[in-house]
Protein backbone atom coordinates (compact mmCIF):
# COMPACT_ATOMS: atom_id res chain seq x y z
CA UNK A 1 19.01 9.22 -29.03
CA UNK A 2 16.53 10.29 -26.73
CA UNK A 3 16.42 13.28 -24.48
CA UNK A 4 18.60 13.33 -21.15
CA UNK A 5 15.25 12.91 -18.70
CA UNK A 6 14.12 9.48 -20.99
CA UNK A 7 17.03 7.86 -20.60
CA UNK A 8 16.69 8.71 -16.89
CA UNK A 9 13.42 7.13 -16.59
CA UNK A 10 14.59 4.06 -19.12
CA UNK A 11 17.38 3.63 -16.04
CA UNK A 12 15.02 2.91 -13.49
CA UNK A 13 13.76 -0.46 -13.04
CA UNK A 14 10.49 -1.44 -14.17
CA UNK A 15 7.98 -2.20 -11.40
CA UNK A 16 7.04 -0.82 -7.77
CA UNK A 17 9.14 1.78 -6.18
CA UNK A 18 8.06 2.09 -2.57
CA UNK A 19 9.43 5.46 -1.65
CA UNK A 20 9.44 6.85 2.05
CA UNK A 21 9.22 10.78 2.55
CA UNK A 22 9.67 13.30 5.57
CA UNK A 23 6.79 12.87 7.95
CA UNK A 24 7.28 16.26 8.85
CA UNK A 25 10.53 18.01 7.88
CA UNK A 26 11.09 18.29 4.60
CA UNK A 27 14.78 17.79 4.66
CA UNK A 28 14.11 14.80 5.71
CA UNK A 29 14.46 12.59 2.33
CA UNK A 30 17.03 10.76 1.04
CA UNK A 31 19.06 11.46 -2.81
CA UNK A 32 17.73 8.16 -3.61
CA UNK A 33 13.97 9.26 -3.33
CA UNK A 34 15.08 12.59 -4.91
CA UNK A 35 15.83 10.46 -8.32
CA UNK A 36 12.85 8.05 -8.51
CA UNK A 37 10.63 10.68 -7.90
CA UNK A 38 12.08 12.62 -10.69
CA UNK A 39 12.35 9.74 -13.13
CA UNK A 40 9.63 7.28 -12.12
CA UNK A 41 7.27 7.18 -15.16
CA UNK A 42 4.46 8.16 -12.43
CA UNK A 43 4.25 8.91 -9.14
CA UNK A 44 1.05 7.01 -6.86
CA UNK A 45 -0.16 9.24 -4.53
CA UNK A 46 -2.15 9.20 -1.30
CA UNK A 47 -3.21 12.65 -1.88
CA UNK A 48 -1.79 14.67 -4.98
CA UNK A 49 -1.98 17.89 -3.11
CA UNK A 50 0.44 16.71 -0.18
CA UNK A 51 2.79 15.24 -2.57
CA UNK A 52 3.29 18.56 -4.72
CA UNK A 53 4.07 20.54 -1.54
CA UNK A 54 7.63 18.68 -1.88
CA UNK A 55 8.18 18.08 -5.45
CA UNK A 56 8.00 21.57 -5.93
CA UNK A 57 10.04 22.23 -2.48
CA UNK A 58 12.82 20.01 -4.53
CA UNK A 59 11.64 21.45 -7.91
CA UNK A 60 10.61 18.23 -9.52
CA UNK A 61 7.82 18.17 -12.00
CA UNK A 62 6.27 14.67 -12.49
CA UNK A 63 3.38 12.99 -13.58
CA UNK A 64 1.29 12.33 -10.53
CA UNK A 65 -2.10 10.10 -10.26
CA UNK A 66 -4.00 9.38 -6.84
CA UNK A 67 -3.74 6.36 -5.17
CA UNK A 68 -6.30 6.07 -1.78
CA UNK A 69 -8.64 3.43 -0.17
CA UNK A 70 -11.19 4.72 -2.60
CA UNK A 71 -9.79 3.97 -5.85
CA UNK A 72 -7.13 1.80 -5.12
CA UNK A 73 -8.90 -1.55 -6.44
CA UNK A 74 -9.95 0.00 -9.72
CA UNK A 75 -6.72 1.60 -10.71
CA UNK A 76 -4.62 -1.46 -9.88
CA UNK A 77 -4.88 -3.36 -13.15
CA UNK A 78 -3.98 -0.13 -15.13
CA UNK A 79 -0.83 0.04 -13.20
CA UNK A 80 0.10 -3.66 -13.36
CA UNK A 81 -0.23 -3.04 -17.22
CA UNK A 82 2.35 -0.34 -17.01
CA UNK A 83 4.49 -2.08 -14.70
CA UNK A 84 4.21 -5.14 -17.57
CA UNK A 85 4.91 -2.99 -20.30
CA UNK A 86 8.35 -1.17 -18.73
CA UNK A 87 6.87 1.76 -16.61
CA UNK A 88 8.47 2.52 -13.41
CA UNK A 89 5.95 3.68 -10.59
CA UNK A 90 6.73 5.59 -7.17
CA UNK A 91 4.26 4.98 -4.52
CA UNK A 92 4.23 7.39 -2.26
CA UNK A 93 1.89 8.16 0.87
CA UNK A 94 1.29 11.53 2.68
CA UNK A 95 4.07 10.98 5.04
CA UNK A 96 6.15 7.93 5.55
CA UNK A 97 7.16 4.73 4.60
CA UNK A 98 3.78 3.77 2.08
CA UNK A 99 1.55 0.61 3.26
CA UNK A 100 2.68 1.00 6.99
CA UNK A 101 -1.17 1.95 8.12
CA UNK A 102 -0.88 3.85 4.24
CA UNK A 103 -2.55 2.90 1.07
CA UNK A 104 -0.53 0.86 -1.11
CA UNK A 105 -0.86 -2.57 0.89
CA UNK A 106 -3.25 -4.31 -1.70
CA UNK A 107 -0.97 -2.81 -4.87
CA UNK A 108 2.13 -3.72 -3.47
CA UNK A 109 0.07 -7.03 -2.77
CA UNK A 110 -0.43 -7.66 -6.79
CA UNK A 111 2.51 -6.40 -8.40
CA UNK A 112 4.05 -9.30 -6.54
CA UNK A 113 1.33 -11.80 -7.32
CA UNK A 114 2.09 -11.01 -10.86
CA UNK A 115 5.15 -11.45 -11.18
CA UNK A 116 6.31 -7.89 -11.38
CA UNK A 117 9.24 -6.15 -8.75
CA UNK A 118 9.06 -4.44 -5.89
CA UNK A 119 11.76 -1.85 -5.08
CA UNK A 120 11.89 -0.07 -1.64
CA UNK A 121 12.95 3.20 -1.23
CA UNK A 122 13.88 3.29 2.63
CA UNK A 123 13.58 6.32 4.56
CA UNK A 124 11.24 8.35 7.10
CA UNK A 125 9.28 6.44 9.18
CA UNK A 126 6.93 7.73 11.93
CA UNK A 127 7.20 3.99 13.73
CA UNK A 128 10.99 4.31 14.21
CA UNK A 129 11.31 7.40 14.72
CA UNK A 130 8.88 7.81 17.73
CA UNK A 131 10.81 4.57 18.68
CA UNK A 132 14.29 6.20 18.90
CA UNK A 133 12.94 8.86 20.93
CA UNK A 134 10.81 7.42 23.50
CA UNK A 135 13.10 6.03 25.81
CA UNK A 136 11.52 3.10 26.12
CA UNK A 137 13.21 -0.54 25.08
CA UNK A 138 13.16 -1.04 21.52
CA UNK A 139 13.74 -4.18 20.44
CA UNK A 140 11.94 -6.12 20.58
CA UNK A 141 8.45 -4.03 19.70
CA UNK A 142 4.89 -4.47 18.38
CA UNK A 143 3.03 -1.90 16.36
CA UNK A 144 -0.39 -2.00 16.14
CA UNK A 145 -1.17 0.77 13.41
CA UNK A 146 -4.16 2.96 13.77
CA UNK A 147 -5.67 2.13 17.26
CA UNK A 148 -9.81 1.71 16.75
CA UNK A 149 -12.25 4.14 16.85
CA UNK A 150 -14.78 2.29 18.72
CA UNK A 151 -13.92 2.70 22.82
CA UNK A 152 -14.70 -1.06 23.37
CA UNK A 153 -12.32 -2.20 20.49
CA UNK A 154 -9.86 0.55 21.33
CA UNK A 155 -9.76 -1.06 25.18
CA UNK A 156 -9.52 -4.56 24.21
CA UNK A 157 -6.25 -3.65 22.19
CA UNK A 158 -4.38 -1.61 24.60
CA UNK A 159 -5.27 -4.20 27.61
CA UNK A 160 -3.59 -6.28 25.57
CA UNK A 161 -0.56 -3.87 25.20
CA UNK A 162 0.05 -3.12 28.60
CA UNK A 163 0.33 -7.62 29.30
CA UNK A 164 3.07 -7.43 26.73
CA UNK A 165 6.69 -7.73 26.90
CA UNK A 166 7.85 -5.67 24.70
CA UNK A 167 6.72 -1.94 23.58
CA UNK A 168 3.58 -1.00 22.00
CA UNK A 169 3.17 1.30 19.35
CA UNK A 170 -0.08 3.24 17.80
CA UNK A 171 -1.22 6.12 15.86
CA UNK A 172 -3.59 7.71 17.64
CA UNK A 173 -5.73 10.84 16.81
CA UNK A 174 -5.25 14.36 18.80
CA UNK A 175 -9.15 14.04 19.10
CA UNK A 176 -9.46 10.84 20.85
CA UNK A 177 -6.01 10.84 22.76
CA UNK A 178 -7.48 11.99 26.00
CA UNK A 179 -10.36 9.02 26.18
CA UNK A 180 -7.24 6.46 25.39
CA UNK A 181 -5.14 7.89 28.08
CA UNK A 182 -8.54 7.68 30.27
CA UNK A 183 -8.57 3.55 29.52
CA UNK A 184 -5.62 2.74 30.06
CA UNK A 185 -5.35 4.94 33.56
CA UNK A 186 -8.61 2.57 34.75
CA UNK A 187 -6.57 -0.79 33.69
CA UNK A 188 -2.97 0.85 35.07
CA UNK A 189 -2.66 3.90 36.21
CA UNK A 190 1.09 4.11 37.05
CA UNK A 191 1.87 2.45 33.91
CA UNK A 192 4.27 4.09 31.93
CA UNK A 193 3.48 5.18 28.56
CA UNK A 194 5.00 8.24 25.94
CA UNK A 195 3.32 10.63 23.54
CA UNK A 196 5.02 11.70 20.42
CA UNK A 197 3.28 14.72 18.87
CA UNK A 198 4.46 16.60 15.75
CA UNK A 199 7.40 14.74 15.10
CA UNK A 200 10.38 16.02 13.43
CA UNK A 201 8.33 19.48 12.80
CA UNK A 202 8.89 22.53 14.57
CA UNK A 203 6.71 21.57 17.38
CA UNK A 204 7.73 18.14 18.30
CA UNK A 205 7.37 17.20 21.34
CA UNK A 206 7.85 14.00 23.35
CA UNK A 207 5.60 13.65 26.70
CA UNK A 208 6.54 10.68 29.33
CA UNK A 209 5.32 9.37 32.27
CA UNK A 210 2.65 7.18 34.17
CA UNK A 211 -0.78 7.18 32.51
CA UNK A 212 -2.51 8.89 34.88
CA UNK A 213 0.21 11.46 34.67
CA UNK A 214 0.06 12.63 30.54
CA UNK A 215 -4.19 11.91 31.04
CA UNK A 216 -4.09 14.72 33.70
CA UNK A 217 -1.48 16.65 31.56
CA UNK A 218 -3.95 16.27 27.90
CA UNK A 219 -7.11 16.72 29.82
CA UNK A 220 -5.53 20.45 30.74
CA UNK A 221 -3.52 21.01 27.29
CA UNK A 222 -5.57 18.96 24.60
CA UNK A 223 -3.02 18.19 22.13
CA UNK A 224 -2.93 19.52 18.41
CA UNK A 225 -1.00 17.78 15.54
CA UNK A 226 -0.14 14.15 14.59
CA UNK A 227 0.24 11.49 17.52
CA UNK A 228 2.19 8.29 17.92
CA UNK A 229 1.58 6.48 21.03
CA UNK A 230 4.03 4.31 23.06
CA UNK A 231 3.31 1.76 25.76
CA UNK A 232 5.68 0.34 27.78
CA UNK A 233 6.26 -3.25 28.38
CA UNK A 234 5.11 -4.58 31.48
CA UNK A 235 8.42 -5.32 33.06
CA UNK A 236 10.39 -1.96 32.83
CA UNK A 237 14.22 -2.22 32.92
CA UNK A 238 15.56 -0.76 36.27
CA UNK A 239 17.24 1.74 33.78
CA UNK A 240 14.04 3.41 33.35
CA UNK A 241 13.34 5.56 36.57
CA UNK A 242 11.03 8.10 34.92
């Protein structure tokens, strides 16, 4: 018969295991990602570094491989072959739910082109979780990923989010927050936006108000940490009076 741990890993399905993990607080993962973690045959990783920071906070001890935009195409046939053959594989970014603005996309993409299952693991997400916290409607909502680097790209995009009727979502960097809030004070100044820094970590903190507002509030405290940027619609509810 074999050992207790094999038969664990035997029990999980063969395939993809998309697993979410805390985006911040490490208490912040479910049971469920707990046991795939600890009896997927391997663990994909954004960055193996990050990802042994909480095994070892939950003391798990896995076999872990990287998993990034650099290496992704060349390491996907080797893990379609495992998937084939029986092996179980957790996917697992840095922080979140993996290919939401994560690596993973283009894997995720094959296992189902070849037949093979994918198995999410919900939990953390940065999206939904700025989302509960804003303020701002919810439902419907657009999320736009990382916004771009380039200034003309990065206007084009958020014109278009402060025309839409619904809320806008981003990751932004701390770096470039203040030249975001600066375009979208020329196109509407009282338009009414939220900044989610650090969430769920010590530090969170949620800043709302009228563009003009948080740019003259960043351009005094530049921010530090990881950013999520919301937009509201352009019709605001007569709920919202901030």
């Amino acid at each position: 018969m074999p050992p207790p741990d094999e038969q664990e890993r035997r029990s999980l399905e063969p395939g993809l295991h998309i697993v979410a993990t805390p985006i911040g607080n490490l208490r912040d993962v479910t049971h469920r990602a707990l046991e795939v973690l600890t009896h997927a045959t391997t663990i994909a990783c954004e960055d193996t570094r990050h990802t042994v920071r909480l095994l070892q906070n939950y003391q798990i001890r896995n076999h872990l491989i990287s998993l990034n935009e650099h290496n992704e195409a060349r390491r996907i046939p080797e893990m379609l072959s495992q998937m084939a053959n029986g092996a179980a594989i957790a996917l697992v970014s840095d922080a979140g739910t993996p290919t939401v603005s994560d690596p993973g996309q283009r894997l995720a993409q094959a296992t189902v082109a070849a037949g093979l299952r994918l198995h999410p693991v919900p939990g953390p997400s940065a999206v939904l979780t700025a989302l509960s916290g804003s303020g701002l409607p919810v439902t419907p909502f657009y999320f736009g990923g990382f916004l771009p680097h380039k200034k003309g790209a990065r206007g084009t995009e958020l014109g278009a989010a402060i025309q839409r009727d619904c809320t806008s979502v981003y990751f932004e960097s701390p770096y470039r927050i203040v030249s975001t809030l600066e375009i979208i004070a020329e196109l509407a100044p009282d338009h009414r936006v939220v900044v989610g820094r650090e969430l769920t970590k010590r530090f969170e903190e949620f800043q709302r108000g009228a563009a003009h507002f948080l740019l003259k509030h960043y351009t005094n405290k530049p921010p530090k940490g990881e950013i999520t940027l919301l937009i509201a619609p352009n019709e605001l509810p007569k709920w919202i009076t901030w």
